[in-house]
PDB file of N, CA and C in Angstrom:
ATOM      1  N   UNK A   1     -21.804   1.268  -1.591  1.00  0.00           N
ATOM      2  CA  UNK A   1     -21.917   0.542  -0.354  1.00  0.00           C
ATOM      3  C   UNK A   1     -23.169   1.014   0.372  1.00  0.00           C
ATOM      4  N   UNK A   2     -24.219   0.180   1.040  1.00  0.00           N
ATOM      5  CA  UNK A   2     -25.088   0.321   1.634  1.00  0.00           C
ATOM      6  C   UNK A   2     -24.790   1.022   3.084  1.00  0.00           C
ATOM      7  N   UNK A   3     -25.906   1.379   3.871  1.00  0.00           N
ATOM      8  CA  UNK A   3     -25.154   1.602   5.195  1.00  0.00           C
ATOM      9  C   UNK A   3     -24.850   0.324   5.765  1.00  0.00           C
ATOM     10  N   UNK A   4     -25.039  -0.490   5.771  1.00  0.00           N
ATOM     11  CA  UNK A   4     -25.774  -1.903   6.257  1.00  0.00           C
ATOM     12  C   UNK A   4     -24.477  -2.841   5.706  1.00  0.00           C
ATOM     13  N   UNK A   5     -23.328  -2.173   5.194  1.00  0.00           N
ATOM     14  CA  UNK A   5     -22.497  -3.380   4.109  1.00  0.00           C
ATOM     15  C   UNK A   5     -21.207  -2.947   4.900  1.00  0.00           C
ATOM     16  N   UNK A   6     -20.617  -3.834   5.794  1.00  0.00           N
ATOM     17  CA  UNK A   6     -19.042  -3.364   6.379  1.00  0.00           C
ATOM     18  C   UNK A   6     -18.242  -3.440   5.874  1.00  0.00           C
ATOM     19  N   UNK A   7     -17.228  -2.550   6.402  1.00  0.00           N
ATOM     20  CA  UNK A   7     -15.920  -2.341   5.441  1.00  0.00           C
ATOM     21  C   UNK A   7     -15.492  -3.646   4.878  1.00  0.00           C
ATOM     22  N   UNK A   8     -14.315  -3.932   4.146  1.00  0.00           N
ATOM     23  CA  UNK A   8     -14.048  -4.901   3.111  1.00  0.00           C
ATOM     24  C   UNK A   8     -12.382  -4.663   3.383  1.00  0.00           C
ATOM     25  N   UNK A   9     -11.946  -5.884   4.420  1.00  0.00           N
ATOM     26  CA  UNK A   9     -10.486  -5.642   3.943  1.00  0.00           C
ATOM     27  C   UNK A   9      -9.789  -5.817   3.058  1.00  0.00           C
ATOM     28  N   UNK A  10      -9.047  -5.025   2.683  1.00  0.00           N
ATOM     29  CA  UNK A  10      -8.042  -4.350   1.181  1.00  0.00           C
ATOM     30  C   UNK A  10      -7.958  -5.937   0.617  1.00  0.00           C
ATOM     31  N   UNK A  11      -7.406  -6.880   1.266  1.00  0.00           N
ATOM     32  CA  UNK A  11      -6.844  -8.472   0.799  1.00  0.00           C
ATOM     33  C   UNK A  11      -8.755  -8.796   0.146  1.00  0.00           C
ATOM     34  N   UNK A  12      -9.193  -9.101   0.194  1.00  0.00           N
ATOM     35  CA  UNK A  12     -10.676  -9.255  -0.248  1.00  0.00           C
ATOM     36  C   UNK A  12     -10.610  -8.469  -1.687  1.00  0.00           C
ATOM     37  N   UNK A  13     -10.520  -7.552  -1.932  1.00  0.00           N
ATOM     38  CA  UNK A  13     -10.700  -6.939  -3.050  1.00  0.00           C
ATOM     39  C   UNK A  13      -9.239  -6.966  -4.343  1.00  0.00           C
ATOM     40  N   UNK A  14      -8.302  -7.233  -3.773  1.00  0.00           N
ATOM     41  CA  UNK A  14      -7.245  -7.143  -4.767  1.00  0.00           C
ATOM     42  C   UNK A  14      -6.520  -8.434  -5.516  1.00  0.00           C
ATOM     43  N   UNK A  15      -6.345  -8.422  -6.417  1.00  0.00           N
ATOM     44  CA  UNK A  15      -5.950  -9.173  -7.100  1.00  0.00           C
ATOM     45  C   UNK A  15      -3.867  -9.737  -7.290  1.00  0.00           C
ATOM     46  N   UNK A  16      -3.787  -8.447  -5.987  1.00  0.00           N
ATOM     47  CA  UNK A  16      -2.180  -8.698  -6.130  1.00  0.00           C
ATOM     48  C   UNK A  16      -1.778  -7.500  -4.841  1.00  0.00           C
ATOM     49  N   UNK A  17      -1.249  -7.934  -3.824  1.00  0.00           N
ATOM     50  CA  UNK A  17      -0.676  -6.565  -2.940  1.00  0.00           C
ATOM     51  C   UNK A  17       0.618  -7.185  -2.837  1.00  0.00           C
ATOM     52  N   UNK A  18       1.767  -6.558  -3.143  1.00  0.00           N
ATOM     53  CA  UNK A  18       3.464  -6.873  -2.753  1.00  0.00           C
ATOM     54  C   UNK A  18       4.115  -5.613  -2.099  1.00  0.00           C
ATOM     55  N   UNK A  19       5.169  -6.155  -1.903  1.00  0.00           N
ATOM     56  CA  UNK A  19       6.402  -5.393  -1.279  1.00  0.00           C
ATOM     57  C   UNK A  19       7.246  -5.352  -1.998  1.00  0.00           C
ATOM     58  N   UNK A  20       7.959  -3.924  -2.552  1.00  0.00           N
ATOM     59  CA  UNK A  20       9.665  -4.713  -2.936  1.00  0.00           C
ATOM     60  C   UNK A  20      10.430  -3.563  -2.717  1.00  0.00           C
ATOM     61  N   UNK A  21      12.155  -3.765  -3.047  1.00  0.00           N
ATOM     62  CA  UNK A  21      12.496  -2.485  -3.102  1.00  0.00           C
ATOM     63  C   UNK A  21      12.506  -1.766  -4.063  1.00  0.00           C
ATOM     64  N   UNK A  22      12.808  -0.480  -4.156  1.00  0.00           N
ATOM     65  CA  UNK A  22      12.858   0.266  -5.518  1.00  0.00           C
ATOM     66  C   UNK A  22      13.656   1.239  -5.056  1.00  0.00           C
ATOM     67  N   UNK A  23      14.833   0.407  -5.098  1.00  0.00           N
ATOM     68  CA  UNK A  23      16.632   0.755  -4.927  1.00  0.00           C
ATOM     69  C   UNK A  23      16.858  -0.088  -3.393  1.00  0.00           C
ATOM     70  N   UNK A  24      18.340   0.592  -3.369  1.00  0.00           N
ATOM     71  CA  UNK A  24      18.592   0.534  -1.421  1.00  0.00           C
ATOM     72  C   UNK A  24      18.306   1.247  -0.746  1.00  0.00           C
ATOM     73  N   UNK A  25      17.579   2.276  -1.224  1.00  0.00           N
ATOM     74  CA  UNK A  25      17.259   3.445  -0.059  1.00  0.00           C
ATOM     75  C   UNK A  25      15.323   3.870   0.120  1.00  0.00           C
ATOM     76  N   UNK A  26      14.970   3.010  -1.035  1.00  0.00           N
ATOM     77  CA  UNK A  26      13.579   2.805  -1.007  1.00  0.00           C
ATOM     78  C   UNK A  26      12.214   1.824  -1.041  1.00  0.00           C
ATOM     79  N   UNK A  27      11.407   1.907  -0.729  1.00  0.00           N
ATOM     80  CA  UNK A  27      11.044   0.641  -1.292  1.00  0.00           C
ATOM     81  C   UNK A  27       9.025   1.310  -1.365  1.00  0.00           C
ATOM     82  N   UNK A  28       8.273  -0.062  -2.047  1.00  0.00           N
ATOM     83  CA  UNK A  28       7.071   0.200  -2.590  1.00  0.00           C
ATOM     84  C   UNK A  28       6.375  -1.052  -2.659  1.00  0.00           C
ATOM     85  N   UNK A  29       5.180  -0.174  -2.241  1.00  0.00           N
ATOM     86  CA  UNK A  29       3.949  -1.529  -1.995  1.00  0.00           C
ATOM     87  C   UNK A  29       3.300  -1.150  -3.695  1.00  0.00           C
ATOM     88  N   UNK A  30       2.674  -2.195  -4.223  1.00  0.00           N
ATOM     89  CA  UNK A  30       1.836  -2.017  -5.345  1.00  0.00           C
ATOM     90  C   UNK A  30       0.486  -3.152  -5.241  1.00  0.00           C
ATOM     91  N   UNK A  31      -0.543  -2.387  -5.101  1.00  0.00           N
ATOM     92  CA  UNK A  31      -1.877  -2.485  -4.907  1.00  0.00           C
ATOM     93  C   UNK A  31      -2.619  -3.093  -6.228  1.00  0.00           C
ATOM     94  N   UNK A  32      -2.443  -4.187  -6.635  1.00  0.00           N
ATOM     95  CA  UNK A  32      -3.476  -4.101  -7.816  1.00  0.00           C
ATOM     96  C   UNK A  32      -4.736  -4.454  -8.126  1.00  0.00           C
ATOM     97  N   UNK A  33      -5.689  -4.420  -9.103  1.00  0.00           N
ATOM     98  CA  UNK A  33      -6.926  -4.927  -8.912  1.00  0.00           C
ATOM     99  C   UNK A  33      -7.369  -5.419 -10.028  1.00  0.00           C
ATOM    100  N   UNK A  34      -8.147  -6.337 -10.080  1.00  0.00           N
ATOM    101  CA  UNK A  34      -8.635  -6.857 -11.716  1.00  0.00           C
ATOM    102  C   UNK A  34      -9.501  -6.430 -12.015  1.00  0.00           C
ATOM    103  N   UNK A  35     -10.683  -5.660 -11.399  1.00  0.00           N
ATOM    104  CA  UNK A  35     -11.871  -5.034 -12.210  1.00  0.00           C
ATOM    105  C   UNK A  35     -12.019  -3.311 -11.637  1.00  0.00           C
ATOM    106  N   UNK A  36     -11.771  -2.272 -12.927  1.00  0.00           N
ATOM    107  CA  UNK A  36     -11.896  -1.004 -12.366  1.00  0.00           C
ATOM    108  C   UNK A  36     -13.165  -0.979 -11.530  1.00  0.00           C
ATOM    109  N   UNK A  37     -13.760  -1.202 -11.254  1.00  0.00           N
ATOM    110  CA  UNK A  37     -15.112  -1.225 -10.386  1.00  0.00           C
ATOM    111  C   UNK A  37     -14.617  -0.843  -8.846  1.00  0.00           C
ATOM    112  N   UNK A  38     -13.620  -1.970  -8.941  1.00  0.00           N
ATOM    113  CA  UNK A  38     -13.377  -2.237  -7.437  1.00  0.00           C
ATOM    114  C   UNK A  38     -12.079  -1.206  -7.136  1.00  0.00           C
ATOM    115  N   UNK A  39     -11.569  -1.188  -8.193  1.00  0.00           N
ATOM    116  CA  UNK A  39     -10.011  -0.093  -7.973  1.00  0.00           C
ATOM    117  C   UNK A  39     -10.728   1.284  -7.916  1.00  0.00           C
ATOM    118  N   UNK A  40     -11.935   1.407  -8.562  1.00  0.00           N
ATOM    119  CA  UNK A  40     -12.696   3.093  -7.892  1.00  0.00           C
ATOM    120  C   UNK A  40     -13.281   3.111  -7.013  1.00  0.00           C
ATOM    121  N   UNK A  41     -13.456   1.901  -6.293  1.00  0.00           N
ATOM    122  CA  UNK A  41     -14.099   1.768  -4.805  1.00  0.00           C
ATOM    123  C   UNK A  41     -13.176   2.174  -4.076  1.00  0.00           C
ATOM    124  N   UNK A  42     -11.519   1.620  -4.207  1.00  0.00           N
ATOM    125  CA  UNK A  42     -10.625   1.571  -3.239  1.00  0.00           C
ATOM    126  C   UNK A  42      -9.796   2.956  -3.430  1.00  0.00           C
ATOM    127  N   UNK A  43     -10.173   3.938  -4.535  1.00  0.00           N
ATOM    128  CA  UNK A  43      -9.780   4.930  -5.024  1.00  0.00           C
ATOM    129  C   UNK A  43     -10.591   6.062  -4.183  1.00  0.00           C
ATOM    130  N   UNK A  44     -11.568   6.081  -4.435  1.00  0.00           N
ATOM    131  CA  UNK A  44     -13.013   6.741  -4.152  1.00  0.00           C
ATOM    132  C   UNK A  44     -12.777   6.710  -2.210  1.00  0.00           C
ATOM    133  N   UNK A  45     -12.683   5.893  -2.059  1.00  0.00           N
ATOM    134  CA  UNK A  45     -12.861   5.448  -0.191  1.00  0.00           C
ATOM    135  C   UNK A  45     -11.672   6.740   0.526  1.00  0.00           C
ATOM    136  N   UNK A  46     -10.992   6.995  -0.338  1.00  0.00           N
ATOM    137  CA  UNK A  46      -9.970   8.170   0.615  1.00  0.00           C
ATOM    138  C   UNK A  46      -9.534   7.474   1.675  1.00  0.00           C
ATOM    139  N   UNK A  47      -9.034   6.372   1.476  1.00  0.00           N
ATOM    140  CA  UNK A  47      -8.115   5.525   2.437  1.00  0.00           C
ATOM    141  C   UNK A  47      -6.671   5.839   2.233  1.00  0.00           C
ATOM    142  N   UNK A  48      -6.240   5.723   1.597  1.00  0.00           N
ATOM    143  CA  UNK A  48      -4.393   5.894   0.583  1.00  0.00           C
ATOM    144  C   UNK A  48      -4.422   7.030   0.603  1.00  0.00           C
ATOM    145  N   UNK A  49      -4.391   7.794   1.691  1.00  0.00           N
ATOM    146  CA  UNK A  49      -3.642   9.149   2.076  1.00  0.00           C
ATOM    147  C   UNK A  49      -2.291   9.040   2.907  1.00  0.00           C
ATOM    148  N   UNK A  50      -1.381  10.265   2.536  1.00  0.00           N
ATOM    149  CA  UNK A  50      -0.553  10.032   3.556  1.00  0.00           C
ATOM    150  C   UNK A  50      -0.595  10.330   5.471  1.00  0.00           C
ATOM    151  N   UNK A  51      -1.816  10.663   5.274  1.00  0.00           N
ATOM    152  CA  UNK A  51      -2.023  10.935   6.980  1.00  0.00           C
ATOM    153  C   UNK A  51      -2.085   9.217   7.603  1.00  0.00           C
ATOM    154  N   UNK A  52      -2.727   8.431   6.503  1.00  0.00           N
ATOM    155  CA  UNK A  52      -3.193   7.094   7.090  1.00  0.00           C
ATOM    156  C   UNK A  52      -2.297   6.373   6.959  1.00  0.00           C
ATOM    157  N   UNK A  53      -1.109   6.499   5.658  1.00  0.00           N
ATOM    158  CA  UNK A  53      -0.178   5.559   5.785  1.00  0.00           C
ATOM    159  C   UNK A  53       0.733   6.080   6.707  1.00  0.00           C
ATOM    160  N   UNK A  54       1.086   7.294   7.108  1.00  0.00           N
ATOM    161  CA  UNK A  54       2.036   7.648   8.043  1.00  0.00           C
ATOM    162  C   UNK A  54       2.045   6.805   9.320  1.00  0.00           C
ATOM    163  N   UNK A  55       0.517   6.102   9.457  1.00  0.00           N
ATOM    164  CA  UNK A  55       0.594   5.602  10.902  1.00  0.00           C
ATOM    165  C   UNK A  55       0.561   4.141  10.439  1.00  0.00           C
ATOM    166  N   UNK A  56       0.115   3.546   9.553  1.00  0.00           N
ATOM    167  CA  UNK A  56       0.138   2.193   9.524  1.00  0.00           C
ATOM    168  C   UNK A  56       1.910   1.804   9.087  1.00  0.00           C
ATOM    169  N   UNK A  57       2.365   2.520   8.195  1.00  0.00           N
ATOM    170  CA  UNK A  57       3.905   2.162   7.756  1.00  0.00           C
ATOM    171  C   UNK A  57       4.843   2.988   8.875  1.00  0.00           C
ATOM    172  N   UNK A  58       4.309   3.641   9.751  1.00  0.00           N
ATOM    173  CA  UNK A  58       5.489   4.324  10.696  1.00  0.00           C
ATOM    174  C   UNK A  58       6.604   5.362   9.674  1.00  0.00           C
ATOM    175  N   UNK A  59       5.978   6.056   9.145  1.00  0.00           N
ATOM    176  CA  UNK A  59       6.849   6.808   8.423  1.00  0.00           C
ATOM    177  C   UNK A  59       6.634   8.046   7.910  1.00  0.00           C
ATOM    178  N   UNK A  60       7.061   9.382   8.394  1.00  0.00           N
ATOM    179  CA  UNK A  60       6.612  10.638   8.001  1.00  0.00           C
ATOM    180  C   UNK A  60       6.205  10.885   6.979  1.00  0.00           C
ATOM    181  N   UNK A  61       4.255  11.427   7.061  1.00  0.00           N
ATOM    182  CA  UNK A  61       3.696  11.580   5.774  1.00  0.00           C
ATOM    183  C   UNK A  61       4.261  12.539   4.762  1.00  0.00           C
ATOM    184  N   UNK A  62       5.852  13.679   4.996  1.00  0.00           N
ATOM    185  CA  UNK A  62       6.266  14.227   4.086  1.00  0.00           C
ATOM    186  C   UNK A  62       6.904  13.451   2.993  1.00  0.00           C
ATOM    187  N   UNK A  63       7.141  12.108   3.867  1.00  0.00           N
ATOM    188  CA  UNK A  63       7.982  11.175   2.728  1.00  0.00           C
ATOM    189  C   UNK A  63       7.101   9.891   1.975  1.00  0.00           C
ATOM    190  N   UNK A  64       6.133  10.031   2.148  1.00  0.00           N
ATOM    191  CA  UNK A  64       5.350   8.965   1.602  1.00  0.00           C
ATOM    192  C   UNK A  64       4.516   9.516  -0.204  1.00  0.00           C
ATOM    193  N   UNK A  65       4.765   8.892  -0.783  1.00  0.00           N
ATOM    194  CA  UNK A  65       4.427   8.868  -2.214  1.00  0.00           C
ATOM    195  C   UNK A  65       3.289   8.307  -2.684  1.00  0.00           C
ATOM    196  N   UNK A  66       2.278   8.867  -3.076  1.00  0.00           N
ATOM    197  CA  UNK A  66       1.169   7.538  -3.485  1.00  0.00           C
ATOM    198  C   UNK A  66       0.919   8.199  -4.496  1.00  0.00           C
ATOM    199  N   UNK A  67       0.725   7.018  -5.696  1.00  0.00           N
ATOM    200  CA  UNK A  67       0.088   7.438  -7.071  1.00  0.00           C
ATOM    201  C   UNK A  67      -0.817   6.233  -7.155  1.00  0.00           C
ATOM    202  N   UNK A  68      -1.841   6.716  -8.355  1.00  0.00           N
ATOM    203  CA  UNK A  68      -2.763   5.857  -8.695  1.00  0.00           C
ATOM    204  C   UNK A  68      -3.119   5.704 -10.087  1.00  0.00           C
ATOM    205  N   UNK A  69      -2.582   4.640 -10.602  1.00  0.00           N
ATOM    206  CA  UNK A  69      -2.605   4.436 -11.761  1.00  0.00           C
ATOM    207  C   UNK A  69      -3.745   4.003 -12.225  1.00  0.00           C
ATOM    208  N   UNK A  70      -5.072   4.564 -13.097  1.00  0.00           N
ATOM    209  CA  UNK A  70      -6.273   3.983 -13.771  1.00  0.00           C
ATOM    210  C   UNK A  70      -6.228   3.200 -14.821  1.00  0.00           C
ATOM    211  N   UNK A  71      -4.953   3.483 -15.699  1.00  0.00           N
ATOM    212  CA  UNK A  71      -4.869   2.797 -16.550  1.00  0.00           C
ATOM    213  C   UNK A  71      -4.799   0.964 -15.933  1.00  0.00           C
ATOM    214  N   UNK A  72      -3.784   1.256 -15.055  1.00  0.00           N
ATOM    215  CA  UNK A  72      -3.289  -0.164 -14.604  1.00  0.00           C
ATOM    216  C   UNK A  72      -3.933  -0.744 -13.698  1.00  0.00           C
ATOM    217  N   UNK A  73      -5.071  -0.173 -12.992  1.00  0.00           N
ATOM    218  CA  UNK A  73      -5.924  -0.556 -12.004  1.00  0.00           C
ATOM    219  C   UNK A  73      -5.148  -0.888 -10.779  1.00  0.00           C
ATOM    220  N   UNK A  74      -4.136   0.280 -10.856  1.00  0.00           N
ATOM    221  CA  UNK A  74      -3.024  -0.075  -9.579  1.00  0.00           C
ATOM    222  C   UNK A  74      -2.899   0.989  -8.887  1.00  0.00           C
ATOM    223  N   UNK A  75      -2.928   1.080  -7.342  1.00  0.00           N
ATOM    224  CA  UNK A  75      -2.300   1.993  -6.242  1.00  0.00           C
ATOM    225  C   UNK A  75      -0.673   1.573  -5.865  1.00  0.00           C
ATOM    226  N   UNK A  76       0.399   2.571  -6.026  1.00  0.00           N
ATOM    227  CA  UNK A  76       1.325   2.171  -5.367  1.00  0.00           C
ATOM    228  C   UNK A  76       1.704   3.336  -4.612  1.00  0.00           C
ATOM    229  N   UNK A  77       2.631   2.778  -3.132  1.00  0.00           N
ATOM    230  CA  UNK A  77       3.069   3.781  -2.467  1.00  0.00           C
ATOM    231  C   UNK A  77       4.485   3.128  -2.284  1.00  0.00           C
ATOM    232  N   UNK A  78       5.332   4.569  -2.287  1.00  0.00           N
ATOM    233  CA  UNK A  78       6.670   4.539  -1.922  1.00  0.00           C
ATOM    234  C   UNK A  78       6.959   5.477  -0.892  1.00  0.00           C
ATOM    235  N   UNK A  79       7.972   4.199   0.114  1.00  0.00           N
ATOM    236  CA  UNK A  79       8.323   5.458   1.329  1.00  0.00           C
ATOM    237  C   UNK A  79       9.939   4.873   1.526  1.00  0.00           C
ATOM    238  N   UNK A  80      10.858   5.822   2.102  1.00  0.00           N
ATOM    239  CA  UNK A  80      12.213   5.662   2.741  1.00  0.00           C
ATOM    240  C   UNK A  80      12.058   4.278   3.033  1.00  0.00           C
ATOM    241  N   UNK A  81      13.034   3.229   2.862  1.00  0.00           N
ATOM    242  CA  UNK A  81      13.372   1.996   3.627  1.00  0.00           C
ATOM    243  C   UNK A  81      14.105   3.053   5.057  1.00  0.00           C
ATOM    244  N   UNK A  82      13.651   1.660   5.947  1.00  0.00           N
ATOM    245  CA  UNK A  82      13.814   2.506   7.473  1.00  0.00           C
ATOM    246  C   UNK A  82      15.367   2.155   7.803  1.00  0.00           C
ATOM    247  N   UNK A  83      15.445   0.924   7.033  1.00  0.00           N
ATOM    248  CA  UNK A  83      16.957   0.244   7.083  1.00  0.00           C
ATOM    249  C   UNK A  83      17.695   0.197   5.363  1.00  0.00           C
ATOM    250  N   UNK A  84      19.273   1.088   5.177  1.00  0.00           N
ATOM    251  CA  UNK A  84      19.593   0.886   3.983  1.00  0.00           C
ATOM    252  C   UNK A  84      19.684  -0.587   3.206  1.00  0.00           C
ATOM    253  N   UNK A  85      19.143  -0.817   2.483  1.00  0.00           N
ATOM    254  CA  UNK A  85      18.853  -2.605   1.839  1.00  0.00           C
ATOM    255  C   UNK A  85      20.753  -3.290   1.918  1.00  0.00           C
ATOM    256  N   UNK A  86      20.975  -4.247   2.993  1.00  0.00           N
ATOM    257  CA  UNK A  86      21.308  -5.087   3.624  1.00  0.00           C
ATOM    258  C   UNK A  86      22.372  -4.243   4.153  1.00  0.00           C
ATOM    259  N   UNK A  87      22.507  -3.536   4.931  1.00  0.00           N
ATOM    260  CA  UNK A  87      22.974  -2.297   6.053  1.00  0.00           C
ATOM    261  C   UNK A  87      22.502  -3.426   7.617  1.00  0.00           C
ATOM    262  N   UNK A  88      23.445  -3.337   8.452  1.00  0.00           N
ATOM    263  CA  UNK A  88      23.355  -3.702   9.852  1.00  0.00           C
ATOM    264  C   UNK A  88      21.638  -3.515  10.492  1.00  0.00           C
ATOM    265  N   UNK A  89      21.090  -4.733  10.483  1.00  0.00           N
ATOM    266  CA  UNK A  89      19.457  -4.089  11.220  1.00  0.00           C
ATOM    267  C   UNK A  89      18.694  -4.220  10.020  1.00  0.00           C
ATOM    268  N   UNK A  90      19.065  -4.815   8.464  1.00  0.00           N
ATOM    269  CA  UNK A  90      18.080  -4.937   7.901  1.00  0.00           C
ATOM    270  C   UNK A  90      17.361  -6.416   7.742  1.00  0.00           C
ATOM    271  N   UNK A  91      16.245  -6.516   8.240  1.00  0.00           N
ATOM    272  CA  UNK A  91      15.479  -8.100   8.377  1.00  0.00           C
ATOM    273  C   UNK A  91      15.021  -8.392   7.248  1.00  0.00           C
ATOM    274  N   UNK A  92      14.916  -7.459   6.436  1.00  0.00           N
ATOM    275  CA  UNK A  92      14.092  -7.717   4.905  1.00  0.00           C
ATOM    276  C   UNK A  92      14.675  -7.647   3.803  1.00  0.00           C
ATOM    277  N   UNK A  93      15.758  -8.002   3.773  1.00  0.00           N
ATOM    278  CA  UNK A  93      16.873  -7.502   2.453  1.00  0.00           C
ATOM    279  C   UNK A  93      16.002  -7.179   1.186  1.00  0.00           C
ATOM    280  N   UNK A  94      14.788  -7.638   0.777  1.00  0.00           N
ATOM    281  CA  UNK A  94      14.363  -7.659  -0.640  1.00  0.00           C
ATOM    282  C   UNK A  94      12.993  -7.354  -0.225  1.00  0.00           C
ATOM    283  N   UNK A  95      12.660  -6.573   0.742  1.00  0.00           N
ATOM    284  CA  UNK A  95      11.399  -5.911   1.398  1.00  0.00           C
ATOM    285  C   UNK A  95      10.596  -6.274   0.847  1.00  0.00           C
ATOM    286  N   UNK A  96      10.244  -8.153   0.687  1.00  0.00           N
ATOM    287  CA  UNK A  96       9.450  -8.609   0.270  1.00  0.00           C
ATOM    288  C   UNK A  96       7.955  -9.179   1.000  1.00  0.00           C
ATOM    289  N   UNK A  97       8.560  -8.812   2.530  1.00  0.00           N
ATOM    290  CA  UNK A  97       7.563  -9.367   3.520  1.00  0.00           C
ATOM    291  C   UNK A  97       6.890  -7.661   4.347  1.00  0.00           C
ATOM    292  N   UNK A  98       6.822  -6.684   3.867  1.00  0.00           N
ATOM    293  CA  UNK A  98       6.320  -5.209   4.143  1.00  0.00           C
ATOM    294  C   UNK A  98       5.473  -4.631   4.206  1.00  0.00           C
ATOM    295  N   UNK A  99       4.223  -5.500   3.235  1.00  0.00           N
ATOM    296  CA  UNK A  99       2.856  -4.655   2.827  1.00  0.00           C
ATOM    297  C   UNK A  99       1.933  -5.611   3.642  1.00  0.00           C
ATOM    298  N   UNK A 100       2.308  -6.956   4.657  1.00  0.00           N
ATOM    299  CA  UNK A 100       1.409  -7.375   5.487  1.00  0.00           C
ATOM    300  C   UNK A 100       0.300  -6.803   6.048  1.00  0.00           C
ATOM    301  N   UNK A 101       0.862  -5.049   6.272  1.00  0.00           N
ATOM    302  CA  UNK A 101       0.154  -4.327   7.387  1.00  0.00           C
ATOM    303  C   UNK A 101      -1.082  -3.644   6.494  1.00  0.00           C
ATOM    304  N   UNK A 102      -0.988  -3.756   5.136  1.00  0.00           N
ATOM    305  CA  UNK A 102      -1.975  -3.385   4.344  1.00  0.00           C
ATOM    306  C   UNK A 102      -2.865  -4.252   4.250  1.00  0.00           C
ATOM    307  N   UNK A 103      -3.269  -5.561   4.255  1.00  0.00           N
ATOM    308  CA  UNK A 103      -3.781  -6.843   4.071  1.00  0.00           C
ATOM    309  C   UNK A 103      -5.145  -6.213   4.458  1.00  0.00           C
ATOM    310  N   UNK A 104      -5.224  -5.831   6.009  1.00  0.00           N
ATOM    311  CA  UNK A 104      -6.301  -6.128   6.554  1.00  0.00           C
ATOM    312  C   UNK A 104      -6.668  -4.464   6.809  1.00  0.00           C
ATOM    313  N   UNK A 105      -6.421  -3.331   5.853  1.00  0.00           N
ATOM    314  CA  UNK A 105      -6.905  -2.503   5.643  1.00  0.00           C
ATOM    315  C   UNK A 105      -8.250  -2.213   5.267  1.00  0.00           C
ATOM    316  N   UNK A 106      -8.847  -1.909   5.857  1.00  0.00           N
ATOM    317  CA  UNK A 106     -10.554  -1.536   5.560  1.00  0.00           C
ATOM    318  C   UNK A 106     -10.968  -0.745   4.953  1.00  0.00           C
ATOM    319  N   UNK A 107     -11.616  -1.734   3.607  1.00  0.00           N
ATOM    320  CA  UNK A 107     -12.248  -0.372   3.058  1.00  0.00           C
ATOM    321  C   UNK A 107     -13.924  -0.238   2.938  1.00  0.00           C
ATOM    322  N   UNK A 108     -14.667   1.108   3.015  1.00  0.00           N
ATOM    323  CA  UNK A 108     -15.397   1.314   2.780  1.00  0.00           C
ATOM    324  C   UNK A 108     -16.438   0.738   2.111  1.00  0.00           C
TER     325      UNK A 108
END
């Protein structure tokens, strides 16, 4: 990136961002990308820490999970569902509408 070239929100570069659960007591965004080029840009940028998702997902960075798969040209993170999957108070039964807040993540 030039100095001169502004960040790039996350939705611009990926080829796939979802939500789902992974159980009733958890759930996971998965980040994917179609050309490693761009998945070592979004790798490289030191964005997908848990200090940064702690504040965009509202959820203590002791419990947040991020791996990064090279093979698969995929970032995923897993954190606590805030509500047990369809427990009183859950709006998302199939926490399919979750990773919105990643969309317009900026990257480097």
């Amino acid at each position: 990136m030039t100095k001169t070239q502004k960040p790039t929100p996350l939705h611009e570069l990926t080829s796939l961002v979802r939500s789902k659960n992974a159980g009733p007591f958890d759930l996971t965004f998965d980040i994917m990308f179609e050309e490693q080029q761009t998945y070592r840009r979004c790798v490289s940028s030191h964005v997908f820490t848990a200090e940064r998702m702690e504040k965009l997902l509202n959820v203590d960075r002791a419990k947040i999970k991020i791996f990064f798969s090279d093979d698969a040209r995929a970032i995923k993170i897993s954190i606590p569902r805030p509500v047990v999957q369809g427990d009183f108070g859950d709006h998302d039964s199939h926490a399919g509408q979750q990773y919105a807040g990643l969309l317009m993540l900026e990257i480097p």
